[in-house]
N, C-alpha and C. Protein backbone atom coordinates (compact mmCIF):
# COMPACT_ATOMS: atom_id res chain seq x y z
N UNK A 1 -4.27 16.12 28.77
CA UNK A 1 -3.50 17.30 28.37
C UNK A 1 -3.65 17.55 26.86
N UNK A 2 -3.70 16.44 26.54
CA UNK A 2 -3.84 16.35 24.42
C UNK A 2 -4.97 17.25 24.33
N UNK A 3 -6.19 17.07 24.94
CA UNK A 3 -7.78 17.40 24.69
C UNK A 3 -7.34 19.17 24.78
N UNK A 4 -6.64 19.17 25.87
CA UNK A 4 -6.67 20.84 26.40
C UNK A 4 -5.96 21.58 25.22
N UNK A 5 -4.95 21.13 25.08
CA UNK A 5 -4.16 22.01 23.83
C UNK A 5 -5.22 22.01 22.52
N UNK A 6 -5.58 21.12 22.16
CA UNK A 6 -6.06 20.61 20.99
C UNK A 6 -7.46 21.75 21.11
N UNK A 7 -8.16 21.83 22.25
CA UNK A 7 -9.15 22.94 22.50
C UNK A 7 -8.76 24.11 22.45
N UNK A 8 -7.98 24.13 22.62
CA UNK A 8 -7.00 26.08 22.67
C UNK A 8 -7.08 26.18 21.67
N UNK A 9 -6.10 25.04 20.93
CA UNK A 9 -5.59 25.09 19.35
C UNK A 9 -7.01 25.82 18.86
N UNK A 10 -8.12 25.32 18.89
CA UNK A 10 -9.96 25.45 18.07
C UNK A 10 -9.66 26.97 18.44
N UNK A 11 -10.03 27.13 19.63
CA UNK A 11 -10.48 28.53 20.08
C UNK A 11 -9.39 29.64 19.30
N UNK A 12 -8.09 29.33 18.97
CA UNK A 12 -7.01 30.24 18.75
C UNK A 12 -7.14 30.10 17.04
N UNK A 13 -7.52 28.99 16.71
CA UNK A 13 -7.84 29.28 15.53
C UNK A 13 -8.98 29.84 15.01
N UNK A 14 -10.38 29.83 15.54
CA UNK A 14 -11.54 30.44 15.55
C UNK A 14 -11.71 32.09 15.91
N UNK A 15 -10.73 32.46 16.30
CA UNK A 15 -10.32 33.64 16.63
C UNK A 15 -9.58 34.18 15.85
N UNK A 16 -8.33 33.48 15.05
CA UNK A 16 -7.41 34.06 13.63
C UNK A 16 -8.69 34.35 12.91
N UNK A 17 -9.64 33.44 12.23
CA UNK A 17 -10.39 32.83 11.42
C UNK A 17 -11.31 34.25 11.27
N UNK A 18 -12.17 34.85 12.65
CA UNK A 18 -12.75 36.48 12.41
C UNK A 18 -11.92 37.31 12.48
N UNK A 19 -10.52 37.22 13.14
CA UNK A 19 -9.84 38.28 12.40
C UNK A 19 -9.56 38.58 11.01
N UNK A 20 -9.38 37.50 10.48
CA UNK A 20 -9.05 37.56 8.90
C UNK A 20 -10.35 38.51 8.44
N UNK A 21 -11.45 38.46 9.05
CA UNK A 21 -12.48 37.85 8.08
C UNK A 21 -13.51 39.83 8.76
N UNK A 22 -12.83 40.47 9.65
CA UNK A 22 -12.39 41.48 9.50
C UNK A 22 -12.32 42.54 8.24
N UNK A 23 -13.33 43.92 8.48
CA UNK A 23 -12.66 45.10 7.37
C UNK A 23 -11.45 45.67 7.34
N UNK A 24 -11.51 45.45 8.57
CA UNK A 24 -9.44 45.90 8.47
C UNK A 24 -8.46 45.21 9.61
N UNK A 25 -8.53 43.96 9.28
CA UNK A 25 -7.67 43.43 10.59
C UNK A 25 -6.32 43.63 10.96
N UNK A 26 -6.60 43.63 12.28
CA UNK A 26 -5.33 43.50 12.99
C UNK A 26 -4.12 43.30 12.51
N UNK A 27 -2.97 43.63 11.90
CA UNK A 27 -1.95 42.41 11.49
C UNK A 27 -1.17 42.12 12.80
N UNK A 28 -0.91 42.77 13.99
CA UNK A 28 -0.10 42.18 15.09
C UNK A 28 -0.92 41.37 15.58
N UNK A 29 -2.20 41.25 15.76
CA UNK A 29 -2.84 40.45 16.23
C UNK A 29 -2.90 38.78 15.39
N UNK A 30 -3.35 39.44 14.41
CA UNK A 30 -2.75 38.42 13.12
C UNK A 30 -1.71 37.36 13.22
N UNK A 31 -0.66 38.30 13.35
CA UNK A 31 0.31 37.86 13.74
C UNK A 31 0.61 36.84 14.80
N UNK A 32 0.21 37.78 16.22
CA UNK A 32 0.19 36.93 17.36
C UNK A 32 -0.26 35.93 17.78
N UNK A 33 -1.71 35.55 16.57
CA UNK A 33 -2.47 34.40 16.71
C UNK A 33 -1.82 33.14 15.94
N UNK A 34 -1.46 33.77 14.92
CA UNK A 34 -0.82 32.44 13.80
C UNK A 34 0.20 31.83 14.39
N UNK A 35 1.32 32.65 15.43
CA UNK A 35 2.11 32.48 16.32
C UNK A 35 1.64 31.38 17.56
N UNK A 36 0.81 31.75 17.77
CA UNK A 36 -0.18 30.62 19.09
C UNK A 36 -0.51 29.18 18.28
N UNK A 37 -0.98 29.46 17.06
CA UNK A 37 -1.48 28.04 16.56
C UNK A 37 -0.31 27.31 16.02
N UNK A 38 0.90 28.12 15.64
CA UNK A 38 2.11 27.46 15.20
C UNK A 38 2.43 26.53 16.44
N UNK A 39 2.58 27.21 17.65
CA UNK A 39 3.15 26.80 18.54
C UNK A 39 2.31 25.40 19.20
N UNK A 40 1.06 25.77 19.25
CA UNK A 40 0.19 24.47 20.02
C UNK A 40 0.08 23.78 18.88
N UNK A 41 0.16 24.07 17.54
CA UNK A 41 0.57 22.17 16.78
C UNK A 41 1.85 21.82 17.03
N UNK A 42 2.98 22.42 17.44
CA UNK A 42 3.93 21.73 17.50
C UNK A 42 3.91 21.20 19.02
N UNK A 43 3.22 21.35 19.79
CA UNK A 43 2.40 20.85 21.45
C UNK A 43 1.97 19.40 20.96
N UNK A 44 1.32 19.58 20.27
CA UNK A 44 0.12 18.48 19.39
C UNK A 44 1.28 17.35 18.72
N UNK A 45 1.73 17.87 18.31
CA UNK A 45 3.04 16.97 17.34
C UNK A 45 3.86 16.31 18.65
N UNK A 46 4.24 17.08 19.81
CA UNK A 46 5.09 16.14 20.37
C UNK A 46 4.25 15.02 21.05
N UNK A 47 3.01 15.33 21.13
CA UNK A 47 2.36 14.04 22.23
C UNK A 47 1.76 12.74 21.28
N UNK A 48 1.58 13.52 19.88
CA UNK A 48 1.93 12.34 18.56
C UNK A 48 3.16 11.92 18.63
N UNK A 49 4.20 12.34 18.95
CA UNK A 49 5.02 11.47 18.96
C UNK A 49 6.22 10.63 19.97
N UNK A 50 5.25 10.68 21.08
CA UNK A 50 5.38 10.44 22.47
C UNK A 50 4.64 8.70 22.29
């Protein structure tokens, strides 16, 4: 289950990463992504501390 989040986590961050990088990005999207990676490190954090 660690591997799976931790792979999302890549993909969800590799995806903020060309939005930024964008002539005029998204900001809800922006948004919605930084929101996803907040959330799956704190996924990541509980099975560190499991």
């Amino acid at each position: 289950m660690f591997n799976i989040i931790r792979q999302e986590q890549r993909e969800v961050e590799g995806e903020l990463e060309k939005e930024e990088q964008r002539p005029s990005p998204d900001v809800g999207r922006l948004v919605a992504l930084k929101q996803q990676a907040t959330n799956l490190s704190r996924e990541l954090e509980h099975f560190r501390d499991v």
